[in-house]
C-alpha atoms as a PDB file:
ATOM      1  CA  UNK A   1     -16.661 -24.542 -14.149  1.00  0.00           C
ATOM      2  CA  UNK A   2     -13.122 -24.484 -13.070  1.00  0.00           C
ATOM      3  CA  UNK A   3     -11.998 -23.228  -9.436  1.00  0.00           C
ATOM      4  CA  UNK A   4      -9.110 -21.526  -9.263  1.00  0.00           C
ATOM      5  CA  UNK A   5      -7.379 -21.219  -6.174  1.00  0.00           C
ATOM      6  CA  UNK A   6      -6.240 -17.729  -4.390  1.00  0.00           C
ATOM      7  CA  UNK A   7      -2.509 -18.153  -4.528  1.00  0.00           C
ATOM      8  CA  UNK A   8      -0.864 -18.753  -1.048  1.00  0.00           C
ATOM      9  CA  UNK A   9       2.583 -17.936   0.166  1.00  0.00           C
ATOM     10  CA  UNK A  10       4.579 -19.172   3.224  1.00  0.00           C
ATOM     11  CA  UNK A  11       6.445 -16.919   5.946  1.00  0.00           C
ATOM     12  CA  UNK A  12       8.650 -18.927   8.373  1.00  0.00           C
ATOM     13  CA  UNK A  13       8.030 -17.245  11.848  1.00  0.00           C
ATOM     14  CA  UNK A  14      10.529 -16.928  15.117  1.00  0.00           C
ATOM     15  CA  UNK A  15       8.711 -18.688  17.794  1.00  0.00           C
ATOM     16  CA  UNK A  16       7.909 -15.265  20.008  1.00  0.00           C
ATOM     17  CA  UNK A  17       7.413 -12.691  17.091  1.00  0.00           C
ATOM     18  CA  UNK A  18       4.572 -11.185  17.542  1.00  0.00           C
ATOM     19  CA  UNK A  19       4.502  -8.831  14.939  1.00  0.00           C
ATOM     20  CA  UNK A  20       5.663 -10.171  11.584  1.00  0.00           C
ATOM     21  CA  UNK A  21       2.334 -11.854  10.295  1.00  0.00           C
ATOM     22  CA  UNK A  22       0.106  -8.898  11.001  1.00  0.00           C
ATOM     23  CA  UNK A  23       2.249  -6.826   8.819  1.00  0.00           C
ATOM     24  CA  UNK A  24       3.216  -8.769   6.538  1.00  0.00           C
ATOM     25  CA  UNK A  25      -0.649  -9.355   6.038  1.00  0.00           C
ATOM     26  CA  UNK A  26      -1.517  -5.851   6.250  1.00  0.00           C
ATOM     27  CA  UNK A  27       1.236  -5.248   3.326  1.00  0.00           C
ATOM     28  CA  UNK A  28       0.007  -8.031   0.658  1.00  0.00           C
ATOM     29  CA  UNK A  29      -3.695  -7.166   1.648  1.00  0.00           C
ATOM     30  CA  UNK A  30      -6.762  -9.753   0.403  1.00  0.00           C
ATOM     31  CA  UNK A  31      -4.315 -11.736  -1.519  1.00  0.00           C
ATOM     32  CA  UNK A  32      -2.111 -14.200  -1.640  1.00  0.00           C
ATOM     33  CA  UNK A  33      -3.011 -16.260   1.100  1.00  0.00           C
ATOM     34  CA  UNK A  34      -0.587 -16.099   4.050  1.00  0.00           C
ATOM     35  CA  UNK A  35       0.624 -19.444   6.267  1.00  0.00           C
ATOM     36  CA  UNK A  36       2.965 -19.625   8.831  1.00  0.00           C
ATOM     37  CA  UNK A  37       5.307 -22.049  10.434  1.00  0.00           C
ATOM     38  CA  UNK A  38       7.265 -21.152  13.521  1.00  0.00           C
ATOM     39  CA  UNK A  39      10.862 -21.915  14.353  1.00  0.00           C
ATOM     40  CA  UNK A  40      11.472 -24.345  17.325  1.00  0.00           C
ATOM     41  CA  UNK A  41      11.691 -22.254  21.097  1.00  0.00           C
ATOM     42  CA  UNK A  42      15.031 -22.433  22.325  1.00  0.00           C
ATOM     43  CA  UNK A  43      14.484 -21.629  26.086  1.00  0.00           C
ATOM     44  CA  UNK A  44      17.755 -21.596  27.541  1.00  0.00           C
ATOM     45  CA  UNK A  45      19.864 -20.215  24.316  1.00  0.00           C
ATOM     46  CA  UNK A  46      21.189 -16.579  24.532  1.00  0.00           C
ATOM     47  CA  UNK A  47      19.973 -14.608  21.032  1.00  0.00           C
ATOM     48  CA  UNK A  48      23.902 -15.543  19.052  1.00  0.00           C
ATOM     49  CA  UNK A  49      23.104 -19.592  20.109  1.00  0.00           C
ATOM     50  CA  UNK A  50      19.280 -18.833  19.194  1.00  0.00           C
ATOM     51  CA  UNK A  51      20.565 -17.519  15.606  1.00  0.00           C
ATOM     52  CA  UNK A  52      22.173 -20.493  14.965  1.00  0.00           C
ATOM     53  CA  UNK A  53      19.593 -22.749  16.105  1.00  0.00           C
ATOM     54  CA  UNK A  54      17.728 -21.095  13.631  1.00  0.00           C
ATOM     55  CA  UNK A  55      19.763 -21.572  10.577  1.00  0.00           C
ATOM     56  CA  UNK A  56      20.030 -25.074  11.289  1.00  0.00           C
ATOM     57  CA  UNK A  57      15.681 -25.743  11.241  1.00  0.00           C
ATOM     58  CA  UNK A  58      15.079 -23.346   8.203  1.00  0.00           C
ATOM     59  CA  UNK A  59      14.146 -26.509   5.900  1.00  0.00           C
ATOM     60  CA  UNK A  60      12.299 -28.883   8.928  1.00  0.00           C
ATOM     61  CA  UNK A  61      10.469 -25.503   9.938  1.00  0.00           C
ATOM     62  CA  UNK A  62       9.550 -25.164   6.008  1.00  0.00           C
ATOM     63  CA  UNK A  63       8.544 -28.520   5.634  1.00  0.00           C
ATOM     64  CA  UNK A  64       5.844 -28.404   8.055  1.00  0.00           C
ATOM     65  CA  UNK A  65       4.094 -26.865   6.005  1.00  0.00           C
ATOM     66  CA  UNK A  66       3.277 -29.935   4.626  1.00  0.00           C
ATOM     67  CA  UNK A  67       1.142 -30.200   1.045  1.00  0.00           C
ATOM     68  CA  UNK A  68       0.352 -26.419   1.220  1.00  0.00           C
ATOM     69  CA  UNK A  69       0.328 -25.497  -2.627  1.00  0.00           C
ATOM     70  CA  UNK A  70       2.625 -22.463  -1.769  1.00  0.00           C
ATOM     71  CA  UNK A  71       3.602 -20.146  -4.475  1.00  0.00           C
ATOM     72  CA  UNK A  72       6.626 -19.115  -2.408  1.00  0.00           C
ATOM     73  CA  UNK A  73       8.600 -18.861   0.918  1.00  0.00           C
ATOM     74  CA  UNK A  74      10.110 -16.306   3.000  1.00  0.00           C
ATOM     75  CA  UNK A  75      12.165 -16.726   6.923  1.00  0.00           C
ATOM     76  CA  UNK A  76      11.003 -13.791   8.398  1.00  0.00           C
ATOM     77  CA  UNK A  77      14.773 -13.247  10.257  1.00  0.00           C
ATOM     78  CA  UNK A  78      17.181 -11.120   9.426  1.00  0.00           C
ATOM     79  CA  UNK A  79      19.943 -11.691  12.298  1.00  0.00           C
ATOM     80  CA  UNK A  80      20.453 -15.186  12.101  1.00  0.00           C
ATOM     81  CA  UNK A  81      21.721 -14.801   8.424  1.00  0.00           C
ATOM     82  CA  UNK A  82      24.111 -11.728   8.560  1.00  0.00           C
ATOM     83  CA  UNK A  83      27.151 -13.763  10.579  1.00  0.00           C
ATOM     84  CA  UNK A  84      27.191 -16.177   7.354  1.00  0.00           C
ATOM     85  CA  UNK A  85      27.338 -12.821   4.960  1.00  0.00           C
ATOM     86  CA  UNK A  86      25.235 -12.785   1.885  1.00  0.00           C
ATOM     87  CA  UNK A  87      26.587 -15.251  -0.155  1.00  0.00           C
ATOM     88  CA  UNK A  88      25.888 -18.403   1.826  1.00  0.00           C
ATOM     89  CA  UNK A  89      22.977 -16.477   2.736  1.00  0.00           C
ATOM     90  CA  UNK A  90      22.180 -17.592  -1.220  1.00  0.00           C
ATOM     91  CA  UNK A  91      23.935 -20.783  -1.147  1.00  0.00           C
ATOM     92  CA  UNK A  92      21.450 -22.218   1.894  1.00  0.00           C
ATOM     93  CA  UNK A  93      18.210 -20.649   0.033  1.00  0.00           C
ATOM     94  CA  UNK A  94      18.702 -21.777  -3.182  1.00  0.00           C
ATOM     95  CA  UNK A  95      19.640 -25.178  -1.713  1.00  0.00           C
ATOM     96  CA  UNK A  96      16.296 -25.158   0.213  1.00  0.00           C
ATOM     97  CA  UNK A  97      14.079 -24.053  -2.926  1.00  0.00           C
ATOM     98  CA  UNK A  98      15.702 -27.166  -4.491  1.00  0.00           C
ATOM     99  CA  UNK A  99      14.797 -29.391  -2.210  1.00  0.00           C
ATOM    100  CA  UNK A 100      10.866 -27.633  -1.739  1.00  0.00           C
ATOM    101  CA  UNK A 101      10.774 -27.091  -5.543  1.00  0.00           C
ATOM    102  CA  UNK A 102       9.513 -23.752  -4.628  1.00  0.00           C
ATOM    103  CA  UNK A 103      11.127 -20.331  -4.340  1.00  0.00           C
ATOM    104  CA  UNK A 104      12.509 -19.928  -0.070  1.00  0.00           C
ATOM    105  CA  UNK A 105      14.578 -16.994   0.574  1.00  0.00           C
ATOM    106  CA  UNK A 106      15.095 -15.234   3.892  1.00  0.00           C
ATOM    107  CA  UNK A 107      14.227 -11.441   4.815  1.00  0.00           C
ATOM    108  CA  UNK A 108      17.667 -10.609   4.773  1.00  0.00           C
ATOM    109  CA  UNK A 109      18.460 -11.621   0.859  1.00  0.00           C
ATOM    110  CA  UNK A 110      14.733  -9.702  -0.061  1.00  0.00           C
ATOM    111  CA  UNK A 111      16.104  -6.655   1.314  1.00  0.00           C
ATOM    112  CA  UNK A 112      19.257  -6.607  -0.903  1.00  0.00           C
ATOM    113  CA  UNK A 113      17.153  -7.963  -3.786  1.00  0.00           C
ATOM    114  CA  UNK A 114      14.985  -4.506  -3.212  1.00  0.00           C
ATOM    115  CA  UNK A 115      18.010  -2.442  -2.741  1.00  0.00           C
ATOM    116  CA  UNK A 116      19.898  -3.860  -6.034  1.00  0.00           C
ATOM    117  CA  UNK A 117      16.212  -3.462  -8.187  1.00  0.00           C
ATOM    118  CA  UNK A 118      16.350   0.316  -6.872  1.00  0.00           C
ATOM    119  CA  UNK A 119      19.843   0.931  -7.949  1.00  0.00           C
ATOM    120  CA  UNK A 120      20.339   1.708  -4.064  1.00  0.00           C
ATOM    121  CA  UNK A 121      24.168   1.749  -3.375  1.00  0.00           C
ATOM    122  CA  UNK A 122      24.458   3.232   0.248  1.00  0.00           C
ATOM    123  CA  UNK A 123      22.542   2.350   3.593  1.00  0.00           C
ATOM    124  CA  UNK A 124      21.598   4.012   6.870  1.00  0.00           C
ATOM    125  CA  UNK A 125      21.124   1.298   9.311  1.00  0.00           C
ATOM    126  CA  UNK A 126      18.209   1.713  12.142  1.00  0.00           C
ATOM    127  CA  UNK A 127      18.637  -1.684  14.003  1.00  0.00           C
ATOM    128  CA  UNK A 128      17.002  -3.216  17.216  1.00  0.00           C
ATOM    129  CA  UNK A 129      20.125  -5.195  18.109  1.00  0.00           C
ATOM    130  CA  UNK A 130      22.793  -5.172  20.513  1.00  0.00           C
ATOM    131  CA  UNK A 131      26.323  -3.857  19.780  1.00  0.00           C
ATOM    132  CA  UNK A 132      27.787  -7.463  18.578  1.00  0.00           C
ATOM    133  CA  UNK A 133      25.308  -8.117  16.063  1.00  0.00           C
ATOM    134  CA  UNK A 134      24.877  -4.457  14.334  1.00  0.00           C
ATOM    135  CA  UNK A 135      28.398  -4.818  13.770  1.00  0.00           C
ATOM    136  CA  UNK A 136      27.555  -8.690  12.006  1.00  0.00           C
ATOM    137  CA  UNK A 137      25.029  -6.410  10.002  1.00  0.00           C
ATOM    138  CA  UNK A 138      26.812  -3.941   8.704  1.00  0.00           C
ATOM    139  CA  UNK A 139      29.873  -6.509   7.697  1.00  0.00           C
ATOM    140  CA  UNK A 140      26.933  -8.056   5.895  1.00  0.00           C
ATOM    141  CA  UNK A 141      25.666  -5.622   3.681  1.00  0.00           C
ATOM    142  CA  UNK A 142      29.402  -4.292   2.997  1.00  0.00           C
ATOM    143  CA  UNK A 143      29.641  -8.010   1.676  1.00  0.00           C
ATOM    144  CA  UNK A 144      27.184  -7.376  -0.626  1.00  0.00           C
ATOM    145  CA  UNK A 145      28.660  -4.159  -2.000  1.00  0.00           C
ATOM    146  CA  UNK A 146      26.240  -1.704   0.330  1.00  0.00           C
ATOM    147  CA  UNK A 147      28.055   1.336   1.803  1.00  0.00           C
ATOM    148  CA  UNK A 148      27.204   1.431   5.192  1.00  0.00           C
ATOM    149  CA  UNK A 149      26.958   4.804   5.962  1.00  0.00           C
ATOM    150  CA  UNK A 150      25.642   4.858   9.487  1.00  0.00           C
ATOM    151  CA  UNK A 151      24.730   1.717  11.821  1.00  0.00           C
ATOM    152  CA  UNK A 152      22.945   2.615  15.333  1.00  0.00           C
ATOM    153  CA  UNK A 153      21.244   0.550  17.832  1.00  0.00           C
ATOM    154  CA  UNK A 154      18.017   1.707  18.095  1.00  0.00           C
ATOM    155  CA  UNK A 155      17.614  -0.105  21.350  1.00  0.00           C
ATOM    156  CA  UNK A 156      20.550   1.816  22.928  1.00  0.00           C
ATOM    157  CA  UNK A 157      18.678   4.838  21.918  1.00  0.00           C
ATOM    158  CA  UNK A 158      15.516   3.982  23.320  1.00  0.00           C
ATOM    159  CA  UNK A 159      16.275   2.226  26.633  1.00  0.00           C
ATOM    160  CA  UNK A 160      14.504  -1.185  24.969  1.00  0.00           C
ATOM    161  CA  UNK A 161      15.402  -4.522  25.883  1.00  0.00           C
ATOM    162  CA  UNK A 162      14.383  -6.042  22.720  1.00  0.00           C
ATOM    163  CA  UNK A 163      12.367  -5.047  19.298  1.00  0.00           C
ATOM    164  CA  UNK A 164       9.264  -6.699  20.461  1.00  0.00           C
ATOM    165  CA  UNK A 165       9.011  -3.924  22.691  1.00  0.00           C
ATOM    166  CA  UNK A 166       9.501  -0.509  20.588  1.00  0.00           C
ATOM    167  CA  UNK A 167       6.097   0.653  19.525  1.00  0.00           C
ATOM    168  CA  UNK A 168       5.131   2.814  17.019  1.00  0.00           C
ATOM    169  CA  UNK A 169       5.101   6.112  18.455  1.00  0.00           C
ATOM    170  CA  UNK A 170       8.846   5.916  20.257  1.00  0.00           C
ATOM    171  CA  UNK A 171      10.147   4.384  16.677  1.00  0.00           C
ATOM    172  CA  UNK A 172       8.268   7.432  14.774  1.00  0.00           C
ATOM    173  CA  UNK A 173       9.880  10.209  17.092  1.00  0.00           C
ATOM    174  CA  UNK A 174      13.232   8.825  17.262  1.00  0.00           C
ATOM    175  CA  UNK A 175      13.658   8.613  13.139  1.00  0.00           C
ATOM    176  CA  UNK A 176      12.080  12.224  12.937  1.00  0.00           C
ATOM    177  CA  UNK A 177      15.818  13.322  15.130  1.00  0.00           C
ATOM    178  CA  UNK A 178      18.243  11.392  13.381  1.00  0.00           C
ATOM    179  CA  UNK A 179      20.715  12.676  11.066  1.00  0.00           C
ATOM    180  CA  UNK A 180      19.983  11.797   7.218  1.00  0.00           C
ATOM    181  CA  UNK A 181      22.595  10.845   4.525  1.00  0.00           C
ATOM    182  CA  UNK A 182      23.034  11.554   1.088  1.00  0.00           C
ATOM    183  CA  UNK A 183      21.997   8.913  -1.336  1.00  0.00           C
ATOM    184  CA  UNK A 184      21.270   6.228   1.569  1.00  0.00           C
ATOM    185  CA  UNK A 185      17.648   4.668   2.027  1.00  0.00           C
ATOM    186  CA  UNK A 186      16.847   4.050   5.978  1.00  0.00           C
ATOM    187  CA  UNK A 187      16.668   0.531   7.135  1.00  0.00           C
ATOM    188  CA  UNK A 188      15.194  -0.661  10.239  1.00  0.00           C
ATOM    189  CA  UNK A 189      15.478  -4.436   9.898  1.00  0.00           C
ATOM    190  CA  UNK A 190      14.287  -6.641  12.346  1.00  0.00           C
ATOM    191  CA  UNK A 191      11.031  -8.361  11.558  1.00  0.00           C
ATOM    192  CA  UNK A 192       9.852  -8.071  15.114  1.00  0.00           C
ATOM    193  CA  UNK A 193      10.077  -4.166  15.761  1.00  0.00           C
ATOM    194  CA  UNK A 194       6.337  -2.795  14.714  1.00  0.00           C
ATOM    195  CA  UNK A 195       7.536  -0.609  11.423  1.00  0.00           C
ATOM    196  CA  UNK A 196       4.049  -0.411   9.293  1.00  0.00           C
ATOM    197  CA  UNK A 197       2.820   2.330  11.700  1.00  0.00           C
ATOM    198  CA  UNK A 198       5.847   4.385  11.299  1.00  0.00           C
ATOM    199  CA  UNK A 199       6.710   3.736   7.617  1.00  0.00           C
ATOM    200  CA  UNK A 200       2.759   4.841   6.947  1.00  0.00           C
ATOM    201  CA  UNK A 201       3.244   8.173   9.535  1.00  0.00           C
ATOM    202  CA  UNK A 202       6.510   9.226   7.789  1.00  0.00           C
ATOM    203  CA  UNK A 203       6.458   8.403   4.514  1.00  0.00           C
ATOM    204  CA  UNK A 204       4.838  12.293   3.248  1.00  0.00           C
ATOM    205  CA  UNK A 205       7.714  13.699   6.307  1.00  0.00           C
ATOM    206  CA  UNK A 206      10.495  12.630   5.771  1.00  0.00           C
ATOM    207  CA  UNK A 207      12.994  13.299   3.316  1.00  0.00           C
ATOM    208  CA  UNK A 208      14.705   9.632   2.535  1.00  0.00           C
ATOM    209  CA  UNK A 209      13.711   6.011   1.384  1.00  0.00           C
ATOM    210  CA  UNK A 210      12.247   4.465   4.328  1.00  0.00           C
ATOM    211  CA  UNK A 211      11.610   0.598   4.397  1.00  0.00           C
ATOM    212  CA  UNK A 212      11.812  -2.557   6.523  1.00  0.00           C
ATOM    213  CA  UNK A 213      12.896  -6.575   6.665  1.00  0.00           C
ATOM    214  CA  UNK A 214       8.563  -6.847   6.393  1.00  0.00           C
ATOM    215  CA  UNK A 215       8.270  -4.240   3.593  1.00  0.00           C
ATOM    216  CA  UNK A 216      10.832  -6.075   1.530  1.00  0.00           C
ATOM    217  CA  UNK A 217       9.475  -9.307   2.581  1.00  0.00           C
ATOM    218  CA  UNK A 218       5.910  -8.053   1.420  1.00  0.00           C
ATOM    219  CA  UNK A 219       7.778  -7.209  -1.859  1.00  0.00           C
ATOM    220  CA  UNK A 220       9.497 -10.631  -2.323  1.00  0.00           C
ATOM    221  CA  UNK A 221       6.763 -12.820  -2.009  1.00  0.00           C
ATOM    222  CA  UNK A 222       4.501 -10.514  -4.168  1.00  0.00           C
ATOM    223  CA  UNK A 223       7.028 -10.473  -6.989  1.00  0.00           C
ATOM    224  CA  UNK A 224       6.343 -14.286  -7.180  1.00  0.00           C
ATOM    225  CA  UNK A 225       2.755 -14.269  -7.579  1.00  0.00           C
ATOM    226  CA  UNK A 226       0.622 -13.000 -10.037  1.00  0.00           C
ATOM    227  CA  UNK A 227       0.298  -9.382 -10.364  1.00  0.00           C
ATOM    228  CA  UNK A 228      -3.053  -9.835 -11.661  1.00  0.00           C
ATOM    229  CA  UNK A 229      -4.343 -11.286  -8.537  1.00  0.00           C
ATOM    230  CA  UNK A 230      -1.737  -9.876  -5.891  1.00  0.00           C
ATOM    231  CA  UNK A 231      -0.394  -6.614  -6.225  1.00  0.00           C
ATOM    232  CA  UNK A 232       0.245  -5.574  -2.394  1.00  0.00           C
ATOM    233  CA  UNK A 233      -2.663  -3.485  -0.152  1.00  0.00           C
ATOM    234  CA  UNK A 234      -2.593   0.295  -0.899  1.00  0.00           C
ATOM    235  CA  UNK A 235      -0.634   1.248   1.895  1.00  0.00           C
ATOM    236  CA  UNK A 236       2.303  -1.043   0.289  1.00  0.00           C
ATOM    237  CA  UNK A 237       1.943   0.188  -3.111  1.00  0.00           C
ATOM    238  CA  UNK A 238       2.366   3.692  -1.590  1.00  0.00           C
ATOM    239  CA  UNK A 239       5.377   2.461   0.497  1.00  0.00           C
ATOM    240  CA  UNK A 240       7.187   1.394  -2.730  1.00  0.00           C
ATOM    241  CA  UNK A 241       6.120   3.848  -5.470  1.00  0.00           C
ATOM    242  CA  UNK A 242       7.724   6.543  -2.966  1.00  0.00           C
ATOM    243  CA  UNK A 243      10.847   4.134  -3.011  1.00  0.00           C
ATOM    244  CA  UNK A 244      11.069   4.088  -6.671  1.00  0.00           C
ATOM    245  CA  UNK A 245      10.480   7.687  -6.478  1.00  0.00           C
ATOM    246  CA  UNK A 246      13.604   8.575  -4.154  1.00  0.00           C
ATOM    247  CA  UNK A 247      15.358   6.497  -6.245  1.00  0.00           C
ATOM    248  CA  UNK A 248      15.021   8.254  -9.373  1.00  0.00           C
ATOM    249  CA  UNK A 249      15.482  11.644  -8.147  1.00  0.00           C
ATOM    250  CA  UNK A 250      18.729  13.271  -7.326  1.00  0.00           C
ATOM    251  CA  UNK A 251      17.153  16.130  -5.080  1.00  0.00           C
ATOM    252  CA  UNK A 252      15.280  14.289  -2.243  1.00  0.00           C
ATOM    253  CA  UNK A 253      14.202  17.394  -0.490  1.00  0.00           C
ATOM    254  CA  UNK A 254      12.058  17.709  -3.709  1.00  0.00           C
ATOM    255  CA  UNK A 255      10.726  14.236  -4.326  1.00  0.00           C
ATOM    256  CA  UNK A 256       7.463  15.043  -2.157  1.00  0.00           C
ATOM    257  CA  UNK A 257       6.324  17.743  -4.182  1.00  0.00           C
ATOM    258  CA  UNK A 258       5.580  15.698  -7.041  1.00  0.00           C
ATOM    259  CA  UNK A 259       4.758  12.851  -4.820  1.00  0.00           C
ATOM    260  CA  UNK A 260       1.012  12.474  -3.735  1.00  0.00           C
ATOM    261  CA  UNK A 261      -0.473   9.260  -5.579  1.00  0.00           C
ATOM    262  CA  UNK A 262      -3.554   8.988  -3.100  1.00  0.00           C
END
């Protein structure tokens, strides 16, 4: 009798994140398998020299893995890659999955590889970042042909110090005040910042594409395994069958009434 392994997938993990493999679980649900490997603490480095301490351990922090028959990997970082703008974003992954023979991308590339599959040509940009590096962000996705239509600091807003330290409730009242935009899905990137809560809260309120870096992560690494065994927990499928929705419809204030697949 043959034993067929659950598929397993890799997430590469910023040393002090304490958020990104419990969503990221909670999103692909009972399978694939989920490892980690962490990125190397930089104690004394401000977050710009942390970024690029990053970049530079992507493939050791990947090979530590070891023999791990992963069907895929994913760095679970967004802000380390948007200085470099998307295309050596690309360049550095694809160079990577060479080397691993297995697919590697970052969070950063998965989001604009949701937003392209969902025709998505404008964003509204709900970051956890200080001035210097929303404005690395936005440069970013205008790189990749995104209109930016809106880029805000959500830890200005919020008196935070970092995104480790929004919670759920805080992020779920401050989206339900902000202005919306025509034909522009919300992002809140930033792997750390606890989304799942608030994605799951708003997602039958409010009247735009919500999604994250770890919803589009989620999305990645399921696309590479098989949908017969891994086709995302119920609160993911519900996530993305309301983005496909928005994304079909040209009246968003009316995408809810014919939206209600649980």
């Amino acid at each position: 009798m043959t034993n067929h392994l659950p598929e397993s997938v890799g997430i590469i993990v910023p040393p002090s994140n304490p958020t990104l493999e419990v969503e990221i679980k909670s999103l692909l649900g009972d399978s694939p398998y989920l490892y980690t490997s962490r990125l190397p603490f930089f104690s004394h480095c401000d977050l710009a020299q942390r970024n690029t301490g990053y970049l530079a351990n992507y493939l050791d922090t990947a090979r530590r893995f070891g023999s791990l028959p992963l069907t895929a990997m994913i760095v679970g970082l967004t802000g380390s890659n948007y200085a470099d703008g998307p295309d050596a974003d690309r360049a550095r992954c694809d160079a990577i999955a060479d080397e691993l023979n297995a697919p590697f991308t970052t969070c950063s590339l998965a989001i604009l590889d949701l937003l392209k599959s969902l025709g998505f040509s404008r964003l509204h940009l709900e970051l956890p970042y200080p001035e210097w590096l929303i404005r690395e962000a936005k440069m970013y996705w205008e790189r990749a042909g995104i209109e930016v239509v809106a880029a805000n600091s959500i830890l200005e807003a919020l008196g935070a110090s970092d995104a480790y330290m929004i919670d759920s409730d805080q992020l779920d009242h401050y989206l339900s005040t902000i202005t919306l935009h025509s034909g522009a899905p919300i992002l809140l990137s930033g792997t750390g910042m606890r989304t799942t809560g608030t994605l799951e809260d708003l997602v039958d309120r409010l009247h735009a594409p919500l999604l994250s870096s770890n919803l589009a992560a989620a999305h990645w690494l399921l696309t590479h395994c098989d949908r017969d065994q891994c086709n995302g927990s119920a609160l993911f499928k519900k996530l993305i069958e309301k983005l496909q929705r928005f994304s079909t419809s040209s009246d968003w204030s009316q995408v809810d009434a014919f939206f209600n697949p649980y």
